[in-house]
Protein backbone atom coordinates (compact mmCIF):
# COMPACT_ATOMS: atom_id res chain seq x y z
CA UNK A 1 -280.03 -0.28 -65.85
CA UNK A 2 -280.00 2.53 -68.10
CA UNK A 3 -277.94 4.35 -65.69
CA UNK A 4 -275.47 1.70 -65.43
CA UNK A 5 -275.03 1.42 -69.20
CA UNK A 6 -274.53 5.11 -69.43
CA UNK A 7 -271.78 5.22 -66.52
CA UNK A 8 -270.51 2.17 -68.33
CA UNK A 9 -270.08 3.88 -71.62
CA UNK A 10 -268.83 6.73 -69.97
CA UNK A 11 -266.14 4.81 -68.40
CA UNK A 12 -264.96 2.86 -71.50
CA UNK A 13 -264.81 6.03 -73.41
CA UNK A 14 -263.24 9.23 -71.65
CA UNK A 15 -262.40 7.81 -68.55
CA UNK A 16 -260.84 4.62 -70.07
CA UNK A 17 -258.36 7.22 -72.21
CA UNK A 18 -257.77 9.03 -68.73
CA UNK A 19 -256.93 6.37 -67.17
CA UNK A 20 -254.31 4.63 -69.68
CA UNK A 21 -253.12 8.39 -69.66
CA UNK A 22 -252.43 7.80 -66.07
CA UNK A 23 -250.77 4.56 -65.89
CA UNK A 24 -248.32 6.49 -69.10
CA UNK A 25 -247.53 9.12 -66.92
CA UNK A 26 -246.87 6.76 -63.74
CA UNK A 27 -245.20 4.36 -65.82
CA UNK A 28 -242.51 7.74 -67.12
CA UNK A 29 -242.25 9.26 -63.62
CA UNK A 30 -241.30 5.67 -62.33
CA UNK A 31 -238.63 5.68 -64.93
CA UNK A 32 -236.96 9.12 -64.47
CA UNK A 33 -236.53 8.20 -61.00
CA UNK A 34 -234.72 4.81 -61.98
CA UNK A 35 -233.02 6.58 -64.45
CA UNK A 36 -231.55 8.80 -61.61
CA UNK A 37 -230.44 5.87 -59.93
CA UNK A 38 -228.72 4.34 -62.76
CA UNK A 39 -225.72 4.80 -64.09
CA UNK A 40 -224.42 7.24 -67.11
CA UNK A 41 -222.36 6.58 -69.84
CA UNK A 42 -219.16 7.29 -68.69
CA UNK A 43 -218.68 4.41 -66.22
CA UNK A 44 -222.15 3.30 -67.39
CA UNK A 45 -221.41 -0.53 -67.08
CA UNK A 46 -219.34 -0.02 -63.89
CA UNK A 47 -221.12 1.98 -62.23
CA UNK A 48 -224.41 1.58 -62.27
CA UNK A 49 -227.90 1.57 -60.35
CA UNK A 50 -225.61 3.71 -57.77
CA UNK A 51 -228.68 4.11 -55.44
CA UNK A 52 -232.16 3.45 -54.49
CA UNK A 53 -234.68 4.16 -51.25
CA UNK A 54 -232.72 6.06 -48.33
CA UNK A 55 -232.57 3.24 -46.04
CA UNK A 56 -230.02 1.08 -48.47
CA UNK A 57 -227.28 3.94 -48.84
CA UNK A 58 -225.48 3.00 -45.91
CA UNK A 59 -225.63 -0.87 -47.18
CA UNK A 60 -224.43 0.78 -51.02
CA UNK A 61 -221.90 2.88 -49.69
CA UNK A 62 -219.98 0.47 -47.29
CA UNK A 63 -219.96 -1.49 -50.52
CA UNK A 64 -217.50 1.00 -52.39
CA UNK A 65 -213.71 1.21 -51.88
CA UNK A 66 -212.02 4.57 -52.75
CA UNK A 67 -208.38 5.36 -53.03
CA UNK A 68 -206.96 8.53 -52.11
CA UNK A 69 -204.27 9.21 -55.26
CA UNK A 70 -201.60 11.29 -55.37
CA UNK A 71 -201.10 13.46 -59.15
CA UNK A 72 -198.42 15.08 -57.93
CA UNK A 73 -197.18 18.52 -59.07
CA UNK A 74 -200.50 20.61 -59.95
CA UNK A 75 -198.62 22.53 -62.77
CA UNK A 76 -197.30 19.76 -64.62
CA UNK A 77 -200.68 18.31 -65.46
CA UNK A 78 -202.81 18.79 -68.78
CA UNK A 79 -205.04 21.75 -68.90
CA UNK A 80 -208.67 21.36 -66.94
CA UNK A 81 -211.49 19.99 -69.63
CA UNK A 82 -213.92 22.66 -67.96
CA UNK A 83 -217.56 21.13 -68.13
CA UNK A 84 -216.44 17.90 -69.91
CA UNK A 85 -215.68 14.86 -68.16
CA UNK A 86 -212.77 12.37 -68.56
CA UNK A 87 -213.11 9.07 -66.53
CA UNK A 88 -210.61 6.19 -66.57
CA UNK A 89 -212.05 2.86 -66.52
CA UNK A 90 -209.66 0.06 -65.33
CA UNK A 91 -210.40 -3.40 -65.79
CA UNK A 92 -207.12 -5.13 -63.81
CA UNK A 93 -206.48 -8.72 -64.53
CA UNK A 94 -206.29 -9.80 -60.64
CA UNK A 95 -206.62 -13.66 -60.51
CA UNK A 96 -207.34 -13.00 -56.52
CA UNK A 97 -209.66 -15.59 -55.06
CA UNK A 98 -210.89 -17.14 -59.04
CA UNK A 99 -208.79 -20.18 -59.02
CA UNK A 100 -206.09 -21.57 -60.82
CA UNK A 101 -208.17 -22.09 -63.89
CA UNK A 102 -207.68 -18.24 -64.82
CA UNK A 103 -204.32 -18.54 -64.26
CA UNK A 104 -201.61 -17.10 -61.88
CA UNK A 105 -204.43 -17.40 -58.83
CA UNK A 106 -201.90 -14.68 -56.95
CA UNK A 107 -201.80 -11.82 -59.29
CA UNK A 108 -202.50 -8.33 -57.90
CA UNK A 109 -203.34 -7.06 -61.20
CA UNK A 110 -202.26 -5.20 -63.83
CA UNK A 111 -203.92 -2.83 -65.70
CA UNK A 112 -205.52 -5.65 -68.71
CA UNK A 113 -208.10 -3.29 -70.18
CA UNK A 114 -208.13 0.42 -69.45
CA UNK A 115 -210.94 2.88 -71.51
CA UNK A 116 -210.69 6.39 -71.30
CA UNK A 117 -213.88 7.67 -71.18
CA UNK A 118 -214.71 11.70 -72.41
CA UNK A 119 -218.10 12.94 -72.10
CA UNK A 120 -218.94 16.19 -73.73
CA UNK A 121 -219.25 19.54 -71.78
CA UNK A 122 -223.05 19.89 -73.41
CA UNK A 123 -223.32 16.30 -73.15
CA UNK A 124 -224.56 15.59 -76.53
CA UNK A 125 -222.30 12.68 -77.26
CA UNK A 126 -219.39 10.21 -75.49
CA UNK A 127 -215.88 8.94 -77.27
CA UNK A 128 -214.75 5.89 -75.37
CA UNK A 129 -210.71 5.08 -76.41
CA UNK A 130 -209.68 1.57 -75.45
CA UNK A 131 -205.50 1.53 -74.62
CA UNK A 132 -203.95 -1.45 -75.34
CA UNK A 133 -202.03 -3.07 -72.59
CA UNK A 134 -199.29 -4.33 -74.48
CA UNK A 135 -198.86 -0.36 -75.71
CA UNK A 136 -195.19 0.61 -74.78
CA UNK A 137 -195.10 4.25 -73.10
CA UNK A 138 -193.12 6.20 -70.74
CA UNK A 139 -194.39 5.25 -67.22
CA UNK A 140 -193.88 8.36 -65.01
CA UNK A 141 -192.49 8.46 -60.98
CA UNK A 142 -195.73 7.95 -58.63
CA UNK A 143 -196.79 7.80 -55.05
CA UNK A 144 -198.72 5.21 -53.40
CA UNK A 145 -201.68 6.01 -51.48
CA UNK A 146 -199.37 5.32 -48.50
CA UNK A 147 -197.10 8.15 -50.05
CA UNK A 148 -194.25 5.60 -50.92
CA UNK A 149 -192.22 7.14 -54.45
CA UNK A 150 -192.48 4.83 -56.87
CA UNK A 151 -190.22 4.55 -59.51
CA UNK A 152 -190.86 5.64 -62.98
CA UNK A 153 -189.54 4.04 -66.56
CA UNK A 154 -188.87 5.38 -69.66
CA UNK A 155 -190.36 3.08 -71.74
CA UNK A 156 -192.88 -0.10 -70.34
CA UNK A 157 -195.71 -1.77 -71.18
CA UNK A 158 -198.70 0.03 -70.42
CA UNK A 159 -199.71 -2.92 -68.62
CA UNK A 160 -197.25 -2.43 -65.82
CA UNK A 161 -198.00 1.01 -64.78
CA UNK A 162 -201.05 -0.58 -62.62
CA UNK A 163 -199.63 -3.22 -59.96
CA UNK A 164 -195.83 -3.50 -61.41
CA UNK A 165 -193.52 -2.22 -58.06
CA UNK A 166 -196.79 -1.54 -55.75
CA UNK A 167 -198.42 0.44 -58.50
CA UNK A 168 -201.97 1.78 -57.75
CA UNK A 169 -204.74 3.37 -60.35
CA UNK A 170 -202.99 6.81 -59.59
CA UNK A 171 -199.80 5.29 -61.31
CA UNK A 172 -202.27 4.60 -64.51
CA UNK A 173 -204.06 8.25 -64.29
CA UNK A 174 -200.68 9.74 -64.73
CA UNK A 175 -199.70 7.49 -67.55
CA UNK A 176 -202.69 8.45 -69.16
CA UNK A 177 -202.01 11.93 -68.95
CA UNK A 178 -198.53 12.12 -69.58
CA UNK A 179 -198.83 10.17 -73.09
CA UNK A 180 -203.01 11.73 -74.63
CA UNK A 181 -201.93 15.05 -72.83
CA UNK A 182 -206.17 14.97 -71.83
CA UNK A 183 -206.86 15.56 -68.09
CA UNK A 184 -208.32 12.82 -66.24
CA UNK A 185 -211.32 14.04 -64.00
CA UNK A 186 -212.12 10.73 -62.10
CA UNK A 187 -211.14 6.65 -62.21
CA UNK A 188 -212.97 3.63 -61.48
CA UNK A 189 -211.82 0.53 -61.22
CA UNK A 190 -213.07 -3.37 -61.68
CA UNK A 191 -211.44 -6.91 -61.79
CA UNK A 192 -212.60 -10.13 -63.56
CA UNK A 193 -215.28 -10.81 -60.81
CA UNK A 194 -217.78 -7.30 -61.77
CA UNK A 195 -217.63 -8.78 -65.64
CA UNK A 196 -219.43 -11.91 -63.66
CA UNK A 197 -221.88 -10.07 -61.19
CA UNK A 198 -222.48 -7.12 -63.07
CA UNK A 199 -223.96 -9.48 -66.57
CA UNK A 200 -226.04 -11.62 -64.27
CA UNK A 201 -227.24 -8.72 -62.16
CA UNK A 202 -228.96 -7.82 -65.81
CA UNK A 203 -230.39 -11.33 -66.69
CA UNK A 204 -227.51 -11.17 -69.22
CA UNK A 205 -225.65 -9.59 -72.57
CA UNK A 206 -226.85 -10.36 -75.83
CA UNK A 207 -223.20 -10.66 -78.01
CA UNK A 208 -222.65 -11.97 -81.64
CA UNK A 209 -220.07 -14.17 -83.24
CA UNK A 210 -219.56 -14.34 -86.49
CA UNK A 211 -218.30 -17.73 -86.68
CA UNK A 212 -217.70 -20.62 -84.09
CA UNK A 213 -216.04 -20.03 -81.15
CA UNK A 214 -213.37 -22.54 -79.42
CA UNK A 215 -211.02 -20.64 -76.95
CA UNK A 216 -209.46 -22.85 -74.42
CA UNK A 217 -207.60 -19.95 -73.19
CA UNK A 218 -210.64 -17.88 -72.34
CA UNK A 219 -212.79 -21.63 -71.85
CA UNK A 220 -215.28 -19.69 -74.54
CA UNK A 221 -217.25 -22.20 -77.03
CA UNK A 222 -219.68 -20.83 -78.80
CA UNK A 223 -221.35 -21.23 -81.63
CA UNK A 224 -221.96 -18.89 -84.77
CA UNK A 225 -224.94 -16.42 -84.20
CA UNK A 226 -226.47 -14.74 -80.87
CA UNK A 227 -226.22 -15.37 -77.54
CA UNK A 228 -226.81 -14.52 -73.95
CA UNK A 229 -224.37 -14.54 -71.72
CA UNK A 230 -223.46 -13.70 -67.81
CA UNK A 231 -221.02 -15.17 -65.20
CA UNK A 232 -218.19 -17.43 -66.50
CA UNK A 233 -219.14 -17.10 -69.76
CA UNK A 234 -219.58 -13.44 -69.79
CA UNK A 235 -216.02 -13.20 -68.49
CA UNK A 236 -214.82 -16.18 -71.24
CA UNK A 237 -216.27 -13.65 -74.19
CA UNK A 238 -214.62 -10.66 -73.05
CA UNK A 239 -211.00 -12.50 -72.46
CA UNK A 240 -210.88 -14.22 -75.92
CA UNK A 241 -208.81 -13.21 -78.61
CA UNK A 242 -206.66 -16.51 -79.66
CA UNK A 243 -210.00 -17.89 -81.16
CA UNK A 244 -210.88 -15.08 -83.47
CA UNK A 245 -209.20 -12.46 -85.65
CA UNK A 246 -205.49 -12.50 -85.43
CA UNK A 247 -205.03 -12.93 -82.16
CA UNK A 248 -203.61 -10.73 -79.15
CA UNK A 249 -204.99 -7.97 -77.60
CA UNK A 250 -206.32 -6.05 -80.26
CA UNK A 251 -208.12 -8.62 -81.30
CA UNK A 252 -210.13 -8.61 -77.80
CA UNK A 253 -210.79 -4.77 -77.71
CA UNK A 254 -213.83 -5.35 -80.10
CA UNK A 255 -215.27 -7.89 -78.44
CA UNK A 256 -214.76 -6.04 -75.24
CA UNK A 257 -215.96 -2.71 -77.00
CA UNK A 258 -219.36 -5.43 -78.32
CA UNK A 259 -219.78 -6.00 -74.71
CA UNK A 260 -219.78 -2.90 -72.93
CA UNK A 261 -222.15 -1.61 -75.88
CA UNK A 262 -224.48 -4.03 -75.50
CA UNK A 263 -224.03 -4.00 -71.39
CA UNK A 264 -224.84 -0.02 -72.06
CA UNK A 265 -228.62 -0.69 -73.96
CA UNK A 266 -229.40 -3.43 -71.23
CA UNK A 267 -229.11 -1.35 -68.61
CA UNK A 268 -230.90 1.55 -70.01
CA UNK A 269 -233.82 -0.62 -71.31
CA UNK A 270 -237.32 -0.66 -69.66
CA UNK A 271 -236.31 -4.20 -68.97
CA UNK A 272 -234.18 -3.49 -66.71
CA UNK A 273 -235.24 0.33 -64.98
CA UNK A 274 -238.68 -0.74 -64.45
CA UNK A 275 -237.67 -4.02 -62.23
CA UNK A 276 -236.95 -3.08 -58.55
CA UNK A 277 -235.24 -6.13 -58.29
CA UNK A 278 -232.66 -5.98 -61.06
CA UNK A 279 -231.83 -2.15 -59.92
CA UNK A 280 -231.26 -3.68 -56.38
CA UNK A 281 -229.19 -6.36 -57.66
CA UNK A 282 -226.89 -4.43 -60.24
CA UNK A 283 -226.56 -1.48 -57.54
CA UNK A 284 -225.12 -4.08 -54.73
CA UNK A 285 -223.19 -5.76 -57.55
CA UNK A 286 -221.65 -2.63 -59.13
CA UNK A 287 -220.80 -0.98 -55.53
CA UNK A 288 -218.93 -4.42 -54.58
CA UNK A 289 -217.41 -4.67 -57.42
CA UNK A 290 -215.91 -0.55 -57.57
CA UNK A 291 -212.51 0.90 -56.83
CA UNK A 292 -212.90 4.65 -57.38
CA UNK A 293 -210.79 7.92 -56.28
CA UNK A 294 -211.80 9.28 -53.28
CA UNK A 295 -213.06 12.37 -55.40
CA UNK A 296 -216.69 10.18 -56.16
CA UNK A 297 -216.05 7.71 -53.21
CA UNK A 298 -219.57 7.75 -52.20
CA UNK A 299 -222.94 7.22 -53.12
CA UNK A 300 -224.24 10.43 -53.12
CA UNK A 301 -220.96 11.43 -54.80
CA UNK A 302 -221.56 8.35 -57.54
CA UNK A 303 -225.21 9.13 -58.21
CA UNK A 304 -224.36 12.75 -58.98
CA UNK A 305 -221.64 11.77 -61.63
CA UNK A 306 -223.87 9.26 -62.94
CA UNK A 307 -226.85 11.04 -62.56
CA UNK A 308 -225.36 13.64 -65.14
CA UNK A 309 -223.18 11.39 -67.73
CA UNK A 310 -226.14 9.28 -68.68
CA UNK A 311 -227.46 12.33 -70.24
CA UNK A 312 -225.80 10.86 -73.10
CA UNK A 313 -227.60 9.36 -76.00
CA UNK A 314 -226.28 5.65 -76.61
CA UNK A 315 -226.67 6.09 -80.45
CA UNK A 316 -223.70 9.24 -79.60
CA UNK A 317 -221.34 6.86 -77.91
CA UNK A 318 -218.52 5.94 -79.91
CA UNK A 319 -216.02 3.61 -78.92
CA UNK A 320 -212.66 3.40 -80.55
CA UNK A 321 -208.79 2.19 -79.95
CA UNK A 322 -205.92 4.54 -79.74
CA UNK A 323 -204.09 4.24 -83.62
CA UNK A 324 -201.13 1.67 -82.74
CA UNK A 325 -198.49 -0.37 -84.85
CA UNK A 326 -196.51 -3.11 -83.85
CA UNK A 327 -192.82 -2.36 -82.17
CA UNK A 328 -190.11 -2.34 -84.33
CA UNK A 329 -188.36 -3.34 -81.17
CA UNK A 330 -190.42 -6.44 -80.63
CA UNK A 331 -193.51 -7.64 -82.66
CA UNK A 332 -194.96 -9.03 -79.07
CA UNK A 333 -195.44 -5.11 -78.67
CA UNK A 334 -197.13 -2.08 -79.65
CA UNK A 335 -196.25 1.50 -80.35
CA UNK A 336 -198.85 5.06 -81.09
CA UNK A 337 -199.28 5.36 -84.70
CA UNK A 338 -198.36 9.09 -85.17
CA UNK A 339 -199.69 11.56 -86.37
CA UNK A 340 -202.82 9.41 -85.77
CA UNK A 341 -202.71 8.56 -82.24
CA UNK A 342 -202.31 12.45 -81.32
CA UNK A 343 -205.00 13.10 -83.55
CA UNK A 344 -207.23 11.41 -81.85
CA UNK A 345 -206.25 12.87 -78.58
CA UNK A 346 -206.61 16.14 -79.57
CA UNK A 347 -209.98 16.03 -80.36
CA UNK A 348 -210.88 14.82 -77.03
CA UNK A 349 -208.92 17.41 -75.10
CA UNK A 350 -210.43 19.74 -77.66
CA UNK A 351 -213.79 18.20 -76.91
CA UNK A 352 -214.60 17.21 -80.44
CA UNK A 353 -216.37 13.94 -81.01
CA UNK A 354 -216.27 11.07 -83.06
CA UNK A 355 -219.87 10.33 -83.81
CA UNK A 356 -221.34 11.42 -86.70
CA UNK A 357 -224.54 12.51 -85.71
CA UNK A 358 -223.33 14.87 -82.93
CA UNK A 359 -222.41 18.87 -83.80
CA UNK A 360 -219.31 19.54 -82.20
CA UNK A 361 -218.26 22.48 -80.95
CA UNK A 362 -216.99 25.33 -83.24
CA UNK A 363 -212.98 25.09 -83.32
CA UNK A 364 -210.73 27.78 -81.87
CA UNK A 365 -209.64 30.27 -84.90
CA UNK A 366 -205.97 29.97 -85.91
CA UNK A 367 -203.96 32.77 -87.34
CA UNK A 368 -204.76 34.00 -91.00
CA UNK A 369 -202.40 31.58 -93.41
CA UNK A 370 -203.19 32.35 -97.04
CA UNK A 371 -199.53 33.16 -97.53
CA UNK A 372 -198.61 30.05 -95.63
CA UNK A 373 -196.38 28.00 -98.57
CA UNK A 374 -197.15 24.41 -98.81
CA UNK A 375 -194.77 22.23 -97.15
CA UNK A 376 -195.09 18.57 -96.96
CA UNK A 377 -194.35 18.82 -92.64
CA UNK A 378 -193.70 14.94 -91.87
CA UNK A 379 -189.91 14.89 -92.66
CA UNK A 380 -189.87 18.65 -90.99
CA UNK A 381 -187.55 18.24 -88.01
CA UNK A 382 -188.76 20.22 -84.93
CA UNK A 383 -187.24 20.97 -81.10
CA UNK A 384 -189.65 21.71 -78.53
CA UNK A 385 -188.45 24.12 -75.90
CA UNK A 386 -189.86 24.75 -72.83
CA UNK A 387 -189.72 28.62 -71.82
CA UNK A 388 -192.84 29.29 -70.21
CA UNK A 389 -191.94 28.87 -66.76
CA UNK A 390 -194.42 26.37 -66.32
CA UNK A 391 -193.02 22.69 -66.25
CA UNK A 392 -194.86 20.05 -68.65
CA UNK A 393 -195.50 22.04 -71.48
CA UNK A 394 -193.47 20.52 -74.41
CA UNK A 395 -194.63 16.82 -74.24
CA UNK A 396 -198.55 17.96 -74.71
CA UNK A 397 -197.09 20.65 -77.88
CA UNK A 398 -195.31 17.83 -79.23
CA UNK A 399 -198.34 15.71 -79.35
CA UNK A 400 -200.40 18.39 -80.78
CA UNK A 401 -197.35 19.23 -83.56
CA UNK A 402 -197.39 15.22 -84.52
CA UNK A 403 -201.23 15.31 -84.65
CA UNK A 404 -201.06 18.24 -87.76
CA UNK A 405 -198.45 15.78 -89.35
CA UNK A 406 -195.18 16.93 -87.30
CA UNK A 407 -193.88 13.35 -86.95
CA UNK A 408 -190.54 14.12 -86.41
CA UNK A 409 -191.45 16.89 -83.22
CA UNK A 410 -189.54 16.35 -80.44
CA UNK A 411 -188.70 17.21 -76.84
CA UNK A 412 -185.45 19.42 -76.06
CA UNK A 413 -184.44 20.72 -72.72
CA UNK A 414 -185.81 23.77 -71.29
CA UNK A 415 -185.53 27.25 -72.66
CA UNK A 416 -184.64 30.51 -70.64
CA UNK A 417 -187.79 32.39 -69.64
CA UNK A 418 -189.46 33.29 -72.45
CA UNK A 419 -192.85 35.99 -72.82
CA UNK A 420 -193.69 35.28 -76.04
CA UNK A 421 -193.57 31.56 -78.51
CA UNK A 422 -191.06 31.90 -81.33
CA UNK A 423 -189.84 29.81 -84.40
CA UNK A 424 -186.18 30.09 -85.00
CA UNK A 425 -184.72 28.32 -88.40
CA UNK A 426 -181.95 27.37 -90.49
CA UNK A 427 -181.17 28.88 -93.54
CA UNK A 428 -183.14 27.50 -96.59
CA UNK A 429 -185.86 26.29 -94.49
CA UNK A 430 -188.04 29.85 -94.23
CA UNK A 431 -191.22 27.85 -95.79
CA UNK A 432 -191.07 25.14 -92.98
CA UNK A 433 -190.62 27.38 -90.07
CA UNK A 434 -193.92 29.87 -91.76
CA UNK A 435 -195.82 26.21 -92.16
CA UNK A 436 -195.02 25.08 -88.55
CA UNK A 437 -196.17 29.16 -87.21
CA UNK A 438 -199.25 28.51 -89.21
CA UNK A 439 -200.37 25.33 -87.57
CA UNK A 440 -199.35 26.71 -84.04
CA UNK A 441 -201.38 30.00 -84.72
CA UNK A 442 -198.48 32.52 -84.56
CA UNK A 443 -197.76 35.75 -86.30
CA UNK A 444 -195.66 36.20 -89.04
CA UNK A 445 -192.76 38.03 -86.89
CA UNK A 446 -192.91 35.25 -84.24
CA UNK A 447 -190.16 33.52 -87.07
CA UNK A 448 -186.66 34.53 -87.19
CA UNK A 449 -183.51 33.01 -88.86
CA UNK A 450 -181.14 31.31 -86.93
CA UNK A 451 -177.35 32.18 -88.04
CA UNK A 452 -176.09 29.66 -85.68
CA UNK A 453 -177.78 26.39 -86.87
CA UNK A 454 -176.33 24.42 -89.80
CA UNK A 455 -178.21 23.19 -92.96
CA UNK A 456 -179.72 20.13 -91.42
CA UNK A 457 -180.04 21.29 -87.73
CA UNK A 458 -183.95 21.22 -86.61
CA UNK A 459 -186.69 23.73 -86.53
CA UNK A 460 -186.13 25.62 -82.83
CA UNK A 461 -190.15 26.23 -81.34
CA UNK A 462 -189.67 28.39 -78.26
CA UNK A 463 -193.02 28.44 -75.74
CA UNK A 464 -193.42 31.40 -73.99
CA UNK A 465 -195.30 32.86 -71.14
CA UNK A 466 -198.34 33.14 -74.18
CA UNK A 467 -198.25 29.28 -75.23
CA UNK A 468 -200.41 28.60 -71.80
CA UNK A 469 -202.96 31.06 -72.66
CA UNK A 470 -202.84 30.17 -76.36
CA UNK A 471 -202.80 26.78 -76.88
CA UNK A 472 -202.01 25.38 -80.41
CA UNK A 473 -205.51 24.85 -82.79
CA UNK A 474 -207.19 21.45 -81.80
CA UNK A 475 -207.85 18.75 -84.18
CA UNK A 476 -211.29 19.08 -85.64
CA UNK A 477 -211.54 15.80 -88.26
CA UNK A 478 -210.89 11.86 -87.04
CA UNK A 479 -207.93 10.16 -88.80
CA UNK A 480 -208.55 8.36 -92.25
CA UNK A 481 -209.76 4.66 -91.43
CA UNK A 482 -209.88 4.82 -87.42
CA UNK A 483 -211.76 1.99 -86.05
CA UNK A 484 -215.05 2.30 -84.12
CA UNK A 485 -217.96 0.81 -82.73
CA UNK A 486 -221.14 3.00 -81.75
CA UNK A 487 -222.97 1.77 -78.53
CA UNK A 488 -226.28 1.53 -80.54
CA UNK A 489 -225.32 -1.12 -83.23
CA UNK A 490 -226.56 -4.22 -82.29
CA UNK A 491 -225.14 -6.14 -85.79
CA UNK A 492 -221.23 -5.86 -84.08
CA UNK A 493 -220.06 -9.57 -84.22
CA UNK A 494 -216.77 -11.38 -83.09
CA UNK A 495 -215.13 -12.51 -85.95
């Protein structure tokens, strides 16, 4: 007996602690290895759980459709982020197979909620940009995955550069390009239906509204406080936006932005990465529900992308919405707020982030300006002109020139071959053609009087050969007042 209480002791003292030092470790290795099976933070909520034991890939992988897209000319397409990742997400508004109750029960879709999603090269933080559909943009010439041409358009709703004419996500991905001037790396692409699947596959989103909510658009009523939801009314909260602020599309992006925040902590809780049956379930739901590039249009190809984005700390993801006003052409529309807008998208293609508690990288030096006069450079009228032999290059310098305040930088035709960038100005405007050098990073002698233009005649920027290895300084600092959400704030509401 005295044995037995000795053995007994032993156990509940030292070998107790072992053991709940065991069932620790067991309990961490069994969630590294969901955690490789789950998604990341770039297409966290769309693609995730892309995995699981050997003998379901083939069931996973028939589930995913992939489209082959065509970019077109290599040359003419922004500079390669390097080690940082850009992913287009692309919610369509297809009706397909949901009934007449969500409308036009025939609609292919067009691209309803798009978020560009840039994941840093060290991986210490995400910036999530929402694009308004309703944004008016230049819609460039694209080819089908069939190779048909497609038509471009000078200026169209966002909207329509996903379904409009036979449109496919490639049509979107060069959008995207040709107006942030950021590289897309990858696209992935859900309808209505994954908002169902995908928040029931969870056991449900916890969202907030501020106030009661009656939507008979959306078929959303709910009541002031939190709430769970999945399926219909998962889909009902993210549609909404008569009900609550004032109105339209930007109105919806925060709820939408609430969401996919609050989709993002669900699937990364214990919750959810310790139950084999909710990783089963949000794997099958998320392959079904995927349209992706052929680039990641497998499994293995899906678990490696995700496997690496969800790196990403949730408290570093910060979601925001491109700077817009409304369309002096029409109020129903929107237009980029500049220099704002190409603020923000220099940062990402400079790989700067938005969240506070990240260190971004050190920016690229500029030329020495202490003799740089001060010019107030909104009203300073600028021509772009291509001469670097390589097509594309003015639209992205423009941007860049509009983002340091250049509001009034525009494109001109292209320039004879050129080696090297110069500034040529009228007379009287010597100090805006030195302040313009300075925020491109040239040397004093790159600026030279024009004797040819008149008085009121524009600024003449010349790239050369040098403007692809140099590229102008990137935005380091957000603009004043730009709206965001962080992925870790659970007090967001709908108001």
């Amino acid at each position: 007996m005295q044995q037995d209480e000795t053995n007994t002791g032993r156990f509940s003292g030292g070998s107790r602690r072992e053991a709940k030092r065991r069932a620790a470790a067991a309990k961490r290795q069994r969630r590294r290895r969901a955690l490789k099976w789950t998604a990341g933070t770039g297409a966290l909520v769309m693609v995730a759980g892309c995995g699981g034991a050997y003998y379901l890939y083939q069931h996973f992988n028939s589930n995913l459709t992939s489209v082959k897209v065509q970019l077109g000319n290599e040359e003419e397409r922004p500079k390669a982020a390097g080690d940082a990742l850009n992913i287009l997400v692309i919610g369509t508004d297809s009706r397909q197979g949901l009934g007449r109750e969500y409308g036009d029960a025939g609609s292919t879709g067009h691209a309803d909620t798009t978020l560009l999603f840039h994941v840093a090269k060290d991986r210490s933080n995400a910036t999530v940009v929402s694009i308004p559909r309703d944004l008016m943009v230049p819609i460039p010439e694209c080819q089908s995955d069939k190779g048909r041409k497609i038509p471009g358009s000078a200026r169209d709703m966002f909207n329509n550069s996903l379904g409009q004419d036979g449109r496919d996500a490639g049509c979107t991905w060069k959008t995207v390009e040709k107006v942030t001037g950021i590289r897309v790396d990858h696209f992935v692409q859900v309808d209505f239906e994954a908002v169902k699947t995908l928040s029931t596959a969870v056991g449900g989103v916890e969202v907030c509204a501020a106030k009661d909510i009656d939507d008979k658009d959306s078929h959303l009523k709910m009541s002031k406080g939190r709430h769970v939801v999945q399926g219909e009314d998962a889909l009902a909260f993210v549609r909404t936006r008569h009900a609550v602020g004032f109105g339209g599309d930007l109105t919806r992006i925060p709820l939408q932005q609430q969401f996919i925040s609050s989709m993002i902590r669900k699937i990364k809780s214990d919750d959810t990465l310790t139950s084999p049956s909710k990783l089963y379930q949000l794997a099958d739901a998320a392959t079904k529900a995927l349209t992706v590039d052929s680039g990641i249009g497998s499994v293995d190809k899906l678990k490696d992308l995700t496997q690496d984005i969800s790196k990403v700390d949730t408290k570093n993801i910060t979601f925001t919405t491109v700077p817009v006003l409304e369309d002096p052409a029409n109020k129903d529309r929107l237009i980029l707020h500049q220099p704002d807008a190409g603020q923000v998208f220099s940062m990402i293609a400079g790989d700067r982030s938005l969240t506070d508690t990240a260190t971004p990288p050190a920016a690229p030096s500029a030329a020495p300006s202490a003799t740089t006069p001060a010019v107030d450079v909104k009203d300073v009228q600028v021509t772009v002109r291509n001469g670097s032999g390589t097509r594309g290059q003015s639209g992205p310098t423009v941007e860049k020139l509009k983002a340091k305040g250049f509001a009034r930088a525009a494109v001109g035709s292209d320039a004879p071959p050129a080696g090297t960038t110069t500034v040529s100005h009228p007379a009287g405007q010597e100090a805006e053609a030195a302040a313009l050098a300075a925020a491109l990073g040239l040397p004093a002698d790159a600026v030279t009087p024009n004797p040819k233009a008149g008085p009121k005649d524009p600024l003449l920027l010349v790239l050369g050969k040098d403007a692809l290895a140099a590229p102008a300084q990137q935005a380091t600092e957000a603009p004043k007042d730009l709206q965001r959400v962080q992925a870790d704030d659970v007090d967001v509401c709908a108001k």
